[in-house]
C-alpha atoms as a PDB file:
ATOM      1  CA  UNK A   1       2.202  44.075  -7.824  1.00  0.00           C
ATOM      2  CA  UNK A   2       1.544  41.730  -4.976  1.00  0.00           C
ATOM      3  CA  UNK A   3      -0.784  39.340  -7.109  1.00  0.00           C
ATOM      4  CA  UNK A   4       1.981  39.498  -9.812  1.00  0.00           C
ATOM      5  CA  UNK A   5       4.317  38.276  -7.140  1.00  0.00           C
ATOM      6  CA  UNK A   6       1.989  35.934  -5.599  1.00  0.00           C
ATOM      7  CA  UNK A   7       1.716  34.092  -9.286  1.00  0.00           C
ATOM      8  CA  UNK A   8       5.414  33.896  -9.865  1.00  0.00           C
ATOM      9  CA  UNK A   9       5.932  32.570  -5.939  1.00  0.00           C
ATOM     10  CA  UNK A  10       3.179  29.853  -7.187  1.00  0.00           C
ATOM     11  CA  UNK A  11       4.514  29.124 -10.374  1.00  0.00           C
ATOM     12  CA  UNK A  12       8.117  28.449  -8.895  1.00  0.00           C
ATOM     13  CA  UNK A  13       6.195  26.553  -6.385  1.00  0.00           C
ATOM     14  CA  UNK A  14       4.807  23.868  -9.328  1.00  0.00           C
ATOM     15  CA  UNK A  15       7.652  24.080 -11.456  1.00  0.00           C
ATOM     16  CA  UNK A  16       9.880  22.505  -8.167  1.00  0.00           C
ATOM     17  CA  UNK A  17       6.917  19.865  -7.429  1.00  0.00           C
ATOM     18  CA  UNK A  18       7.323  18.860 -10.826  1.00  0.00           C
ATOM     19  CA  UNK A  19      10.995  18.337 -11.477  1.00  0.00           C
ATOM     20  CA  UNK A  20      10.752  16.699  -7.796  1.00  0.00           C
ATOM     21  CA  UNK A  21       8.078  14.116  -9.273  1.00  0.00           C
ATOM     22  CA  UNK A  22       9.803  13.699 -12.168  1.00  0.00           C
ATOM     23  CA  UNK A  23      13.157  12.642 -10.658  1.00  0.00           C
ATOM     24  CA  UNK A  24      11.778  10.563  -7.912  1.00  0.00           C
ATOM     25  CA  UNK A  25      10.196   8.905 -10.960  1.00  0.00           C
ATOM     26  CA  UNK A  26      13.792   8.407 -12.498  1.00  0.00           C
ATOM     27  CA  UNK A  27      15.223   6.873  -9.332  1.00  0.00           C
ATOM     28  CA  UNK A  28      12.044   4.419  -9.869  1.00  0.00           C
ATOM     29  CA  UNK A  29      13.030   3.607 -13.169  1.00  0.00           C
ATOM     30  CA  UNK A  30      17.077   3.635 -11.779  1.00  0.00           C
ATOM     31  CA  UNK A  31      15.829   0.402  -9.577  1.00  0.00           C
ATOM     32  CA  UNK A  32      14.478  -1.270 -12.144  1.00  0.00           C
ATOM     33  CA  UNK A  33      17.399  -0.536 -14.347  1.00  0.00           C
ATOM     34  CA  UNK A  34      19.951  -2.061 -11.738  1.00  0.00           C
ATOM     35  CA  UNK A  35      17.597  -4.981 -11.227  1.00  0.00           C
ATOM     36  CA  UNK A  36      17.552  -6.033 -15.281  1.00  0.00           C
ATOM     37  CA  UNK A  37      21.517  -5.512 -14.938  1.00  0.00           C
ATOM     38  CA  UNK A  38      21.721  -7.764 -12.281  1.00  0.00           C
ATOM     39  CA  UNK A  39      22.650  -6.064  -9.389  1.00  0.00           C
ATOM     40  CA  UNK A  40      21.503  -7.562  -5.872  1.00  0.00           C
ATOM     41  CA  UNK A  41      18.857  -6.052  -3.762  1.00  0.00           C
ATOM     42  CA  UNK A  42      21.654  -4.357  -0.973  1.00  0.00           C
ATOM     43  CA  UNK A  43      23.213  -3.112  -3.679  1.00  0.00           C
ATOM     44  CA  UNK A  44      20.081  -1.355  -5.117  1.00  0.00           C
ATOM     45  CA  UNK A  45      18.490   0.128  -1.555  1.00  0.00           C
ATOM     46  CA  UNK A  46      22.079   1.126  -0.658  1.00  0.00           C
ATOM     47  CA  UNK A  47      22.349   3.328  -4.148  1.00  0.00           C
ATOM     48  CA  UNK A  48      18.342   4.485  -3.901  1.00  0.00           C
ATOM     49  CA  UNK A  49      19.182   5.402   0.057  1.00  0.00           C
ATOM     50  CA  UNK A  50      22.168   7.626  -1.352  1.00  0.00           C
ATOM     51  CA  UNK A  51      20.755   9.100  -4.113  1.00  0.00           C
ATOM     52  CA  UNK A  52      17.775  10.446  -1.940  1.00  0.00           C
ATOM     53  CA  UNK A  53      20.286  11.581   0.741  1.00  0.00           C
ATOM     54  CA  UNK A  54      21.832  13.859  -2.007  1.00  0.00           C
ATOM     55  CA  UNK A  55      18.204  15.043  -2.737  1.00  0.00           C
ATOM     56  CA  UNK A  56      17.448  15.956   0.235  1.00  0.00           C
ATOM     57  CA  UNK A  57      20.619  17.826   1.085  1.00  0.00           C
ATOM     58  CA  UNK A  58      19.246  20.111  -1.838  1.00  0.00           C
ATOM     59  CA  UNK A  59      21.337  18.215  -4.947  1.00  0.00           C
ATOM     60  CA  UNK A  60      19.781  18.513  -8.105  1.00  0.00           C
ATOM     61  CA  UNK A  61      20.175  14.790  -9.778  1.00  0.00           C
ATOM     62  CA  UNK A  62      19.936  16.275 -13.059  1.00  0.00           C
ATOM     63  CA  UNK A  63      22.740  18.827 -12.612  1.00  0.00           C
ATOM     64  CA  UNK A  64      26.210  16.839 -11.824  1.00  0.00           C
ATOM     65  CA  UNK A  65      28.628  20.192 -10.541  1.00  0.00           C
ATOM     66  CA  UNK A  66      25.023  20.631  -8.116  1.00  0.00           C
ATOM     67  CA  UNK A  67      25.816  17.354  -6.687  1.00  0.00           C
ATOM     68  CA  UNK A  68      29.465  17.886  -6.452  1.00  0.00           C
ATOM     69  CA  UNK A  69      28.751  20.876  -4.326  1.00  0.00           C
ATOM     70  CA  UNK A  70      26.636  19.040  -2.280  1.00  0.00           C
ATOM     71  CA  UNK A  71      28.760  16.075  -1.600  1.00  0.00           C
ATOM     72  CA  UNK A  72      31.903  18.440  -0.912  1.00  0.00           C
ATOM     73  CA  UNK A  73      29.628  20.044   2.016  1.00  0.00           C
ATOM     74  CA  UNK A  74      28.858  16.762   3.698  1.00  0.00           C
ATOM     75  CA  UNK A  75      31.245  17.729   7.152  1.00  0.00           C
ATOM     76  CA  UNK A  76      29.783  14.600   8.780  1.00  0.00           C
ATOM     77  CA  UNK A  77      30.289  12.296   5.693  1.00  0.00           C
ATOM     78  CA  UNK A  78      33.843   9.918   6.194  1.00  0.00           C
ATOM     79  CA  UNK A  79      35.767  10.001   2.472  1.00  0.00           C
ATOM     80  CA  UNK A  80      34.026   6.711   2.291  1.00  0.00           C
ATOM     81  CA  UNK A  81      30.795   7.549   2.449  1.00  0.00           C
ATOM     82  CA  UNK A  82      31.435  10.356   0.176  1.00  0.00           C
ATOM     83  CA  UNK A  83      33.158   7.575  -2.477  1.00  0.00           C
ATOM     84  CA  UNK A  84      29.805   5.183  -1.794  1.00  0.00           C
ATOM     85  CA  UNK A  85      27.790   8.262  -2.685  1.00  0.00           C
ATOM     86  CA  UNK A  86      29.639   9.318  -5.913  1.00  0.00           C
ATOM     87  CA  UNK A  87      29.687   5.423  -7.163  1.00  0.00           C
ATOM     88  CA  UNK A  88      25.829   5.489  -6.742  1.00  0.00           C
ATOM     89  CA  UNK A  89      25.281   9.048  -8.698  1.00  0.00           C
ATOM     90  CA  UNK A  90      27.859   7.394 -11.375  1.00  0.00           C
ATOM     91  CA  UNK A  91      25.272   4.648 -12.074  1.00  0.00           C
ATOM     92  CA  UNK A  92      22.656   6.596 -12.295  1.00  0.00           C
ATOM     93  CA  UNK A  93      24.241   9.115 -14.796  1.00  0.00           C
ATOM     94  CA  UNK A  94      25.488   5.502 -16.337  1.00  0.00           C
ATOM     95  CA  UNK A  95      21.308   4.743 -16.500  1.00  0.00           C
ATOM     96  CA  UNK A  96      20.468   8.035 -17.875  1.00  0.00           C
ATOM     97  CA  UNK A  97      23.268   7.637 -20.643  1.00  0.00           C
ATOM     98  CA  UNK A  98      25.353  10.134 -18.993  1.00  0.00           C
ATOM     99  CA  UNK A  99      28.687  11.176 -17.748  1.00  0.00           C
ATOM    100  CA  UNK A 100      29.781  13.319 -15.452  1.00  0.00           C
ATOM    101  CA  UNK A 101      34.197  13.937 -14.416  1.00  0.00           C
ATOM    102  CA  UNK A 102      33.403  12.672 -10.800  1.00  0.00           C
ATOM    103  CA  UNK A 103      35.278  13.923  -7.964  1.00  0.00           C
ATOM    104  CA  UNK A 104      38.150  11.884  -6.077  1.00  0.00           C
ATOM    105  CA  UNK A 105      37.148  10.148  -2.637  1.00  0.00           C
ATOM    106  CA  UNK A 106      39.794   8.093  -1.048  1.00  0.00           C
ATOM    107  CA  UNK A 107      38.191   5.285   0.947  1.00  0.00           C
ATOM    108  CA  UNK A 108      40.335   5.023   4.236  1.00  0.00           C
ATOM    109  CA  UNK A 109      40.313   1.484   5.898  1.00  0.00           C
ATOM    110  CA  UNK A 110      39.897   2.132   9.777  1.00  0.00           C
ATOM    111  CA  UNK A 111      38.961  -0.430  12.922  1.00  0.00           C
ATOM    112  CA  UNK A 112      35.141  -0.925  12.843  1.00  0.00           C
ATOM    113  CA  UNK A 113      33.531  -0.128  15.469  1.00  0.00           C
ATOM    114  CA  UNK A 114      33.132  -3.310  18.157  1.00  0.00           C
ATOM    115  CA  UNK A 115      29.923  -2.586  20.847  1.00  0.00           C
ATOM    116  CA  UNK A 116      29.794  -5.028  23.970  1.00  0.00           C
ATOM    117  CA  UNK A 117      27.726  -7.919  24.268  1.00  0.00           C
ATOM    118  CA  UNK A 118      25.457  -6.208  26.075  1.00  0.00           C
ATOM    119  CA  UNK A 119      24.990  -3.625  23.916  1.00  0.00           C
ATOM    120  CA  UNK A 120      23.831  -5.682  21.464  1.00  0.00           C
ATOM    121  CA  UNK A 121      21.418  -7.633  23.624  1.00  0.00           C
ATOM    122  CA  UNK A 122      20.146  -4.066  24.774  1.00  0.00           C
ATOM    123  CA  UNK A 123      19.808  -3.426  21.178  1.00  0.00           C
ATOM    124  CA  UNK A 124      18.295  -7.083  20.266  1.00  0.00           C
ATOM    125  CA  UNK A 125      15.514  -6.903  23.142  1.00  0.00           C
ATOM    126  CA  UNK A 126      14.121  -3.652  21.879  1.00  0.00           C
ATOM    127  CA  UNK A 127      13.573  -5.275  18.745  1.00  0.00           C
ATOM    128  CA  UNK A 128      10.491  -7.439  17.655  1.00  0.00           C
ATOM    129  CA  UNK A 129       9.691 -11.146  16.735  1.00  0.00           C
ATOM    130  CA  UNK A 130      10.768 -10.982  12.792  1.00  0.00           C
ATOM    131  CA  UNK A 131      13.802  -8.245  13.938  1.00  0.00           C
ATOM    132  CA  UNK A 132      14.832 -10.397  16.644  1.00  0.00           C
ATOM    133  CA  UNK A 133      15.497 -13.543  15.247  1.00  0.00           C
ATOM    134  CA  UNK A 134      17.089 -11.535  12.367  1.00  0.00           C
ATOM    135  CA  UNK A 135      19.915 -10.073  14.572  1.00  0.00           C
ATOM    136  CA  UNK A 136      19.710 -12.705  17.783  1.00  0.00           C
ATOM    137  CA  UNK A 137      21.597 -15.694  17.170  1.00  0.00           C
ATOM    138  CA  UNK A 138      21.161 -14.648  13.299  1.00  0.00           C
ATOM    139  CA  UNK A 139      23.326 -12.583  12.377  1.00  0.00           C
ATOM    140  CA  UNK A 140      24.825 -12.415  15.965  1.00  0.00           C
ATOM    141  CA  UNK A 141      25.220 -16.331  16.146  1.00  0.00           C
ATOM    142  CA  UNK A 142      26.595 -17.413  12.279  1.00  0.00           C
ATOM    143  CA  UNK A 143      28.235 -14.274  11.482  1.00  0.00           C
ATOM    144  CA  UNK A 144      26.937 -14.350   8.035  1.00  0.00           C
ATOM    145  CA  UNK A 145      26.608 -11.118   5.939  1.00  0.00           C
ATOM    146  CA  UNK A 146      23.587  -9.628   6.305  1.00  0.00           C
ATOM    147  CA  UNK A 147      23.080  -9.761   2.755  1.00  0.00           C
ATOM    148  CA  UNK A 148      23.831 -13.604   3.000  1.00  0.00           C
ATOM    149  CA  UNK A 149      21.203 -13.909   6.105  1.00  0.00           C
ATOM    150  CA  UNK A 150      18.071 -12.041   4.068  1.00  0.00           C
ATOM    151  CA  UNK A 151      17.870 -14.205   1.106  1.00  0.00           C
ATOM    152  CA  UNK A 152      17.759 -17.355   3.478  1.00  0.00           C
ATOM    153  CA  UNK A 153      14.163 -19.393   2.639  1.00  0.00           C
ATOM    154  CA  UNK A 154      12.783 -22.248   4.106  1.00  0.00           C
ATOM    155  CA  UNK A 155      14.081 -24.425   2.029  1.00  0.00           C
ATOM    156  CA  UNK A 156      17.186 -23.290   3.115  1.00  0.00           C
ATOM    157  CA  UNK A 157      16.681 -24.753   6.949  1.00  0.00           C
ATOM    158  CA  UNK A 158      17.507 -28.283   8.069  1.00  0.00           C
ATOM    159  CA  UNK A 159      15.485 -28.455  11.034  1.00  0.00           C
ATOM    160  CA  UNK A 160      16.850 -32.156  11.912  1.00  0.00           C
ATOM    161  CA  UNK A 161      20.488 -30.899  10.895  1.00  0.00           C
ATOM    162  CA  UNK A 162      20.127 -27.498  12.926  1.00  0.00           C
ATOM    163  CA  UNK A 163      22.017 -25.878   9.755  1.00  0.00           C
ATOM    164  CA  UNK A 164      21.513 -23.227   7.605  1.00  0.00           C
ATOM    165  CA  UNK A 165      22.389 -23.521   4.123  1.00  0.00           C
ATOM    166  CA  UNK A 166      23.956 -20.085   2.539  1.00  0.00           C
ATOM    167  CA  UNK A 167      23.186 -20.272  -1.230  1.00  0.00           C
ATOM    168  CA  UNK A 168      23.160 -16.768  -2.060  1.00  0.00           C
ATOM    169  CA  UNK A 169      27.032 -15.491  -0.525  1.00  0.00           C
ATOM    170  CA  UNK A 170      27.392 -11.793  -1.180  1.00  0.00           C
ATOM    171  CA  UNK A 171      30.758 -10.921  -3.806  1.00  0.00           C
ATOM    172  CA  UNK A 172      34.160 -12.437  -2.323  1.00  0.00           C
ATOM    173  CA  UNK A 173      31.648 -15.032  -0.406  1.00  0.00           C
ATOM    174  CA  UNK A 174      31.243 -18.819  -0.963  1.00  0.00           C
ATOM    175  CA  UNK A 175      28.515 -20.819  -0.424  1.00  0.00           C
ATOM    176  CA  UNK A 176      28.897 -22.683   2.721  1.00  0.00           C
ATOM    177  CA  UNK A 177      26.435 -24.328   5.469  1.00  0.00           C
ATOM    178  CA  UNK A 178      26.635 -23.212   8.946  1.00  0.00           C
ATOM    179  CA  UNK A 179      25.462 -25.407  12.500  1.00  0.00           C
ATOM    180  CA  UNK A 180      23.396 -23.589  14.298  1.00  0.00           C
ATOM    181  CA  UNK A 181      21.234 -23.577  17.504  1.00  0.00           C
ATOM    182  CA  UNK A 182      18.314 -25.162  17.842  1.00  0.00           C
ATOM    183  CA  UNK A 183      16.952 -21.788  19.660  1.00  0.00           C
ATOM    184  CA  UNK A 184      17.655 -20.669  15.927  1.00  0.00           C
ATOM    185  CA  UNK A 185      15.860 -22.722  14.317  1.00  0.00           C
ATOM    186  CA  UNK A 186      12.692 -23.011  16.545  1.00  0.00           C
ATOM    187  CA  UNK A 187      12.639 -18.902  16.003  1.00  0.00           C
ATOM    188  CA  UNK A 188      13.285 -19.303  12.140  1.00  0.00           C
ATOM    189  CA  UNK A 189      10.100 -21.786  12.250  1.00  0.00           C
ATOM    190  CA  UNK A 190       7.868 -19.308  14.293  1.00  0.00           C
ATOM    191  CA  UNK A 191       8.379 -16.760  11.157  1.00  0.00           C
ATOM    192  CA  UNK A 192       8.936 -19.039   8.393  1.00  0.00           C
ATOM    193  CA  UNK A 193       5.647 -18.461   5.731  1.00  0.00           C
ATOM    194  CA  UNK A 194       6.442 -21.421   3.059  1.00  0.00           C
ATOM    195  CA  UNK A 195       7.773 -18.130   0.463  1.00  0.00           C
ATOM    196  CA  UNK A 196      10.617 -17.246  -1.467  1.00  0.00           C
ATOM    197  CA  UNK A 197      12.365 -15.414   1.605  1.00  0.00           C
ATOM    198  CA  UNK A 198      11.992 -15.026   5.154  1.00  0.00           C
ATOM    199  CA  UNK A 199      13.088 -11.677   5.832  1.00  0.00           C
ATOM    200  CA  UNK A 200      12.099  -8.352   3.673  1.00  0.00           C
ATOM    201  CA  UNK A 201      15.788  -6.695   3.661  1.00  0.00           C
ATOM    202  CA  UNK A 202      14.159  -3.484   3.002  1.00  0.00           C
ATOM    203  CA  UNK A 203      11.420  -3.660   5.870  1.00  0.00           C
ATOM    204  CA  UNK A 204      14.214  -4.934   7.957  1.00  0.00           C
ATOM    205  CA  UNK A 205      16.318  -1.817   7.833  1.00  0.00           C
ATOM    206  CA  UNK A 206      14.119   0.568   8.301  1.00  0.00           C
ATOM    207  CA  UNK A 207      12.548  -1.423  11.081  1.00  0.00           C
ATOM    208  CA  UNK A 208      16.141  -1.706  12.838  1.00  0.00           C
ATOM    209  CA  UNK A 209      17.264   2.216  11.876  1.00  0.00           C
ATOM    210  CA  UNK A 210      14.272   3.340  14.205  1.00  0.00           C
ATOM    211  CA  UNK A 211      14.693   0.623  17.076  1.00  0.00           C
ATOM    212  CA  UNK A 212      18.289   1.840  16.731  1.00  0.00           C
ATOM    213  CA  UNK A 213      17.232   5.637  17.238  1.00  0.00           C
ATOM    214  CA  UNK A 214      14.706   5.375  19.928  1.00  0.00           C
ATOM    215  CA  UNK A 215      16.379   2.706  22.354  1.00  0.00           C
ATOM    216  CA  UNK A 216      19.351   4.846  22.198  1.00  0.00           C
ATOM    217  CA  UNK A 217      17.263   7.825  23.066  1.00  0.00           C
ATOM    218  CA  UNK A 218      15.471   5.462  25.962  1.00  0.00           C
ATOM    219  CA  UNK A 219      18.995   3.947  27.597  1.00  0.00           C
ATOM    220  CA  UNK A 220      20.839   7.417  26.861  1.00  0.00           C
ATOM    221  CA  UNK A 221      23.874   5.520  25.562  1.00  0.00           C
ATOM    222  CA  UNK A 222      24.907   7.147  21.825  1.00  0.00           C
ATOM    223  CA  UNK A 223      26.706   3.858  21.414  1.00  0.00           C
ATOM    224  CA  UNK A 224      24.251   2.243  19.710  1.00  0.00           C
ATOM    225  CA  UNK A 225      23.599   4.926  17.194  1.00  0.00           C
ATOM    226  CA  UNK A 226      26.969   3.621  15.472  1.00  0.00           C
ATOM    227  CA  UNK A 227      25.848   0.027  15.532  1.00  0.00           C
ATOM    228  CA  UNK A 228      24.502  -1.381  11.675  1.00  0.00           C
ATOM    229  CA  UNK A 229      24.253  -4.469   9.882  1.00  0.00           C
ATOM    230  CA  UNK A 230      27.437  -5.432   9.680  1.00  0.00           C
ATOM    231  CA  UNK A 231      28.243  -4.337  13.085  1.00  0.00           C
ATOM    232  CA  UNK A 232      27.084  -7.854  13.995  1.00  0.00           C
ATOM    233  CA  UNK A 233      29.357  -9.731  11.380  1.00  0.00           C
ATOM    234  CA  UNK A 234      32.592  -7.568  13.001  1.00  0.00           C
ATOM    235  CA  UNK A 235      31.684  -8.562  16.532  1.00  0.00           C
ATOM    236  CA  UNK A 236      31.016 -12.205  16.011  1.00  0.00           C
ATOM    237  CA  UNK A 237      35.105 -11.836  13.989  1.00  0.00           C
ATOM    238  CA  UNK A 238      36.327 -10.321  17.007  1.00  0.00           C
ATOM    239  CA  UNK A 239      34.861 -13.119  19.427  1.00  0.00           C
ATOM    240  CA  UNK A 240      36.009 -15.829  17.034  1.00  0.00           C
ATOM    241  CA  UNK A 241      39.643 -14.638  17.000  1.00  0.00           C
ATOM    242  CA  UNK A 242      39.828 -14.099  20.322  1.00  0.00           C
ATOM    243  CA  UNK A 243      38.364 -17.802  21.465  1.00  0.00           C
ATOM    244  CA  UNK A 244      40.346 -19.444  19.363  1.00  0.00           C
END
């Protein structure tokens, strides 16, 4: 009786690798789907980040009322997040050829969250060479979307100008070319490589995510935890209006 129940335990055991190799082989294929449509790189980590949260809150991909269930648990997830998570499942059903009656999130508009100065310097000096000059006087010093600031190339610098030129503006966006600092540009120069891009968006996040996680840990100030991308974009808005 105890070998029968061994085999079954083992049998469930494969069956659940499986279907877990076969749908992280799906959300593979969902990448490459979104790329062929079009859609721009932050759009497609955002969407694979989302779909894996659901996965590994126990939603089964293939099962839409399973990922219902799992969304409606979320007690830490704003209405937002919830309505960024069913717009990513949507597109992958859309992928697969299917539909699904999705449930209703209402994204709430609320004041972002504005860190001091010096928490983003604390923040900024944890980082590393590629991460620094990302975020200091990057993001921190144009403003730019971080979106807008990734797909920057060389050819994109004008070292005797000290501007950046912005030729990839995320939706709403135009393209525009910003002064900067010549501290900007002598970082930008350390890292450039003579590529397509500068920065790997990807590599990037999940770079900053743990910086994020262990120099909050290190200065004991859960600030920082609340600080992303766009954090920077908000602040350097909020300086802006109130200077001038």
């Amino acid at each position: 009786m105890a070998k029968v129940e061994t085999r079954n335990q083992e049998n469930l055991t494969r069956e659940g690798t499986t279907q877990t190799v076969d749908i992280k082989g799906k959300i593979v294929e969902f990448a490459f789907w979104m790329q062929k449509q079009g859609y721009k790189e932050s759009t497609i980590q955002g969407r694979m980040v989302r779909l894996d949260a659901l996965m590994k809150r126990g939603a089964i991909l293939s099962d839409p009322e399973s990922v219902k269930k799992t969304i409606a648990l979320q007690r830490t997830w704003s209405d937002g997040t919830k309505a960024n998570v069913v717009d990513a499942y949507s597109c992958f059903l859309e992928k697969e050829g299917l539909t699904w009656n999705p449930p209703r999130y209402t994204r709430l508009e609320t004041i972002p969250f504005i860190p001091s100065e010096a928490e983003l310097n604390q923040l900024i000096g944890s980082c590393g060479k590629v991460l620094s000059t990302f975020f200091f006087q990057g993001l921190k010093e144009t403003g730019a979307d971080p979106g807008e600031l990734a797909a920057i190339t060389d050819r994109d610098i004008n070292k005797e100008a000290r501007t950046i030129t912005i030729n990839h503006p995320v939706k709403g966006h135009r393209p525009r070319i910003l002064t900067v600092s010549a501290e900007l540009i002598r970082r930008l120069e350390s890292i450039t490589k003579n590529s397509d891009r500068i920065f790997n968006d990807s590599i990037l996040r999940r770079a900053f995510y743990y910086k994020r996680k262990t120099t909050a840990k290190k200065l004991a100030n859960p600030r920082l935890l609340e600080i992303t991308f766009i954090t920077f974009r908000h602040w350097f808005g909020t300086t802006e209006y109130h200077r001038t």
